[in-house]
Every structure is written in C-alpha cells, then in structure tokens.
C-alpha atoms as a PDB file:
ATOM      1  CA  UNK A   1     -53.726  58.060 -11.359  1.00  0.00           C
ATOM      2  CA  UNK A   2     -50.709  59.563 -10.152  1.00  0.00           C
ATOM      3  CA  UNK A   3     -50.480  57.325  -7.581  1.00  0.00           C
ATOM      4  CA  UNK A   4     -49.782  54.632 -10.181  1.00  0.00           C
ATOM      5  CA  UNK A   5     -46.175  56.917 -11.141  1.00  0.00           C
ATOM      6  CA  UNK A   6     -44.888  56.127  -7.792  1.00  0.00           C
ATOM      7  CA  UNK A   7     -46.480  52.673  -6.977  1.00  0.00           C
ATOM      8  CA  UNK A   8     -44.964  50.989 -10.395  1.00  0.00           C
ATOM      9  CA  UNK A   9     -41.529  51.990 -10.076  1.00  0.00           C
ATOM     10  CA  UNK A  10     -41.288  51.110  -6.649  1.00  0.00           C
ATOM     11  CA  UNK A  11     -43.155  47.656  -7.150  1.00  0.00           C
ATOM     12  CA  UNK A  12     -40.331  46.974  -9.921  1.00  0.00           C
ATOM     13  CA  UNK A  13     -37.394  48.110  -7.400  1.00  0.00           C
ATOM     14  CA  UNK A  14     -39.011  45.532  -5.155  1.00  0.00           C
ATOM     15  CA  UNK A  15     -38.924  42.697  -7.839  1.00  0.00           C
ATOM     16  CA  UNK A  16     -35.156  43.543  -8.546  1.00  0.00           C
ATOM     17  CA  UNK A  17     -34.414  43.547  -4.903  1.00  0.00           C
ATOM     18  CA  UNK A  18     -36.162  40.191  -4.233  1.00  0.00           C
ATOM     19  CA  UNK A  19     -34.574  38.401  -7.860  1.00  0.00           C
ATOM     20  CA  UNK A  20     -31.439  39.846  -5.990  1.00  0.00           C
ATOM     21  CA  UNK A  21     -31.530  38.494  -2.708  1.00  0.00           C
ATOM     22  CA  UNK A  22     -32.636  35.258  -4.121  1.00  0.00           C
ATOM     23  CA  UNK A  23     -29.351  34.937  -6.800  1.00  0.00           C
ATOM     24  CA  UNK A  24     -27.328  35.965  -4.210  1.00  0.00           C
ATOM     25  CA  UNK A  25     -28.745  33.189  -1.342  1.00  0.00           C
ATOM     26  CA  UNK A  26     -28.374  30.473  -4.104  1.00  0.00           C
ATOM     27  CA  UNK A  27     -24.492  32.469  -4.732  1.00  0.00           C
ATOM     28  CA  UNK A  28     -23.657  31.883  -0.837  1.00  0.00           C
ATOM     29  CA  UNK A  29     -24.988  28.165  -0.707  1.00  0.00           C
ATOM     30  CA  UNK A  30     -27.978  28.980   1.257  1.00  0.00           C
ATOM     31  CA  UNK A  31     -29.631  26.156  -0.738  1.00  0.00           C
ATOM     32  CA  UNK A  32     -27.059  23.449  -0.777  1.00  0.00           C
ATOM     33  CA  UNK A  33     -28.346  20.752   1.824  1.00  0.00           C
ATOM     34  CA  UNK A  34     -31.898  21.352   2.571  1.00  0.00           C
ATOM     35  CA  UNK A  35     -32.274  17.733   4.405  1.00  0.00           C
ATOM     36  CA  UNK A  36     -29.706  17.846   6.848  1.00  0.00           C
ATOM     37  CA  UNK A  37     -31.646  20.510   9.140  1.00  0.00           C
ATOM     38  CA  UNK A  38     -34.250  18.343   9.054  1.00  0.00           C
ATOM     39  CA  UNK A  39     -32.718  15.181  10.222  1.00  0.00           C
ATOM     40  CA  UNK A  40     -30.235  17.455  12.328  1.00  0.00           C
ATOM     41  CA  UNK A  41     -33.515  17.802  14.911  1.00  0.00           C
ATOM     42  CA  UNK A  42     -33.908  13.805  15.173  1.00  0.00           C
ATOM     43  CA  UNK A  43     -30.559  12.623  16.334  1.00  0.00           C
ATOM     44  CA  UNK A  44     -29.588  12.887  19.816  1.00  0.00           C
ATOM     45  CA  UNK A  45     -28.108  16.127  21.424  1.00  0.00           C
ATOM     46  CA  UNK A  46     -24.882  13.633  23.380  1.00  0.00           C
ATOM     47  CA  UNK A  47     -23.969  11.445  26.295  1.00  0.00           C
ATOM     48  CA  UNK A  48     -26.315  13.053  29.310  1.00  0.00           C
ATOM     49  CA  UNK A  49     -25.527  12.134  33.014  1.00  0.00           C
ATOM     50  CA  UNK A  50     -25.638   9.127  34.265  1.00  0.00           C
ATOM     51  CA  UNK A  51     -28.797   8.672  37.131  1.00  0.00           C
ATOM     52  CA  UNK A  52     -27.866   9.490  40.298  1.00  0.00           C
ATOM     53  CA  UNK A  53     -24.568  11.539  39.316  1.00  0.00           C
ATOM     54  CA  UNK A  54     -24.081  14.703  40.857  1.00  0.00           C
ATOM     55  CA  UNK A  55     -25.518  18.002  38.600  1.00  0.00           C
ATOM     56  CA  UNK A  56     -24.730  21.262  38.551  1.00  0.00           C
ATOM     57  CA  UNK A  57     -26.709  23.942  40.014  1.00  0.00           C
ATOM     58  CA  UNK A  58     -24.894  26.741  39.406  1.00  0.00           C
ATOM     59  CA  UNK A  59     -24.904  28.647  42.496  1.00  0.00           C
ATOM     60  CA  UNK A  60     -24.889  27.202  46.161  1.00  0.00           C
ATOM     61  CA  UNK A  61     -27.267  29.433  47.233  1.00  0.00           C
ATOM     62  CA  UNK A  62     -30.117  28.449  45.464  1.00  0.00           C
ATOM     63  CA  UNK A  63     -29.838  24.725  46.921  1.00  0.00           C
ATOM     64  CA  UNK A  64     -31.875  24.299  50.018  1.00  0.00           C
ATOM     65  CA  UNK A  65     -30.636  20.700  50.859  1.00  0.00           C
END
C-alpha cells in the first residue's frame, strides 16, 4: 500500500510530461506534412554517372589496376 503513494504521483508526472511533449511537437510543426516523408523515399536520389565514366575511389592505393 505504500507503494501506491509513490507509484500515483509519479504515473501522473508521467502523463503531464507526455500531454507536454505532445502540445509542444504539434507547437514546433512536428505534425505539419506527414506525406511528404513518405513520398520523399520514392523519387530518385539525382543524375548518377553515366556507364563507363570514370568513379572515384578515394584513395589510389586501394586500386589494384
């Protein structure tokens, strides 16, 4: 039974922390365009190399033509 004078109070500072965090997420527009991530992933990254063009390795070293 005492257990319960610790666990409720700390149980309700949890709720007001989370109702918090939430108001403030919505307050910073965490939650203004939830598609655009989403379609974000689909679309192509840029132009890439064309075949047979010359890459990068980084370091000469490494190459072993």
């Amino acid at each position: 039974m005492e257990s319960l004078y610790l666990l409720i109070p700390l149980s309700i500072l949890l709720v007001v922390a989370a109702v918090w965090a939430f108001f403030w997420a919505v307050n910073q527009g965490q939650f203004e365009d939830l598609d655009e991530p989403a379609r974000s992933i689909l679309e192509e990254d840029g132009p890439t190399a064309a075949p047979g063009a010359p890459q990068s390795r980084g370091s000469r070293a490494a190459s072993t033509h």
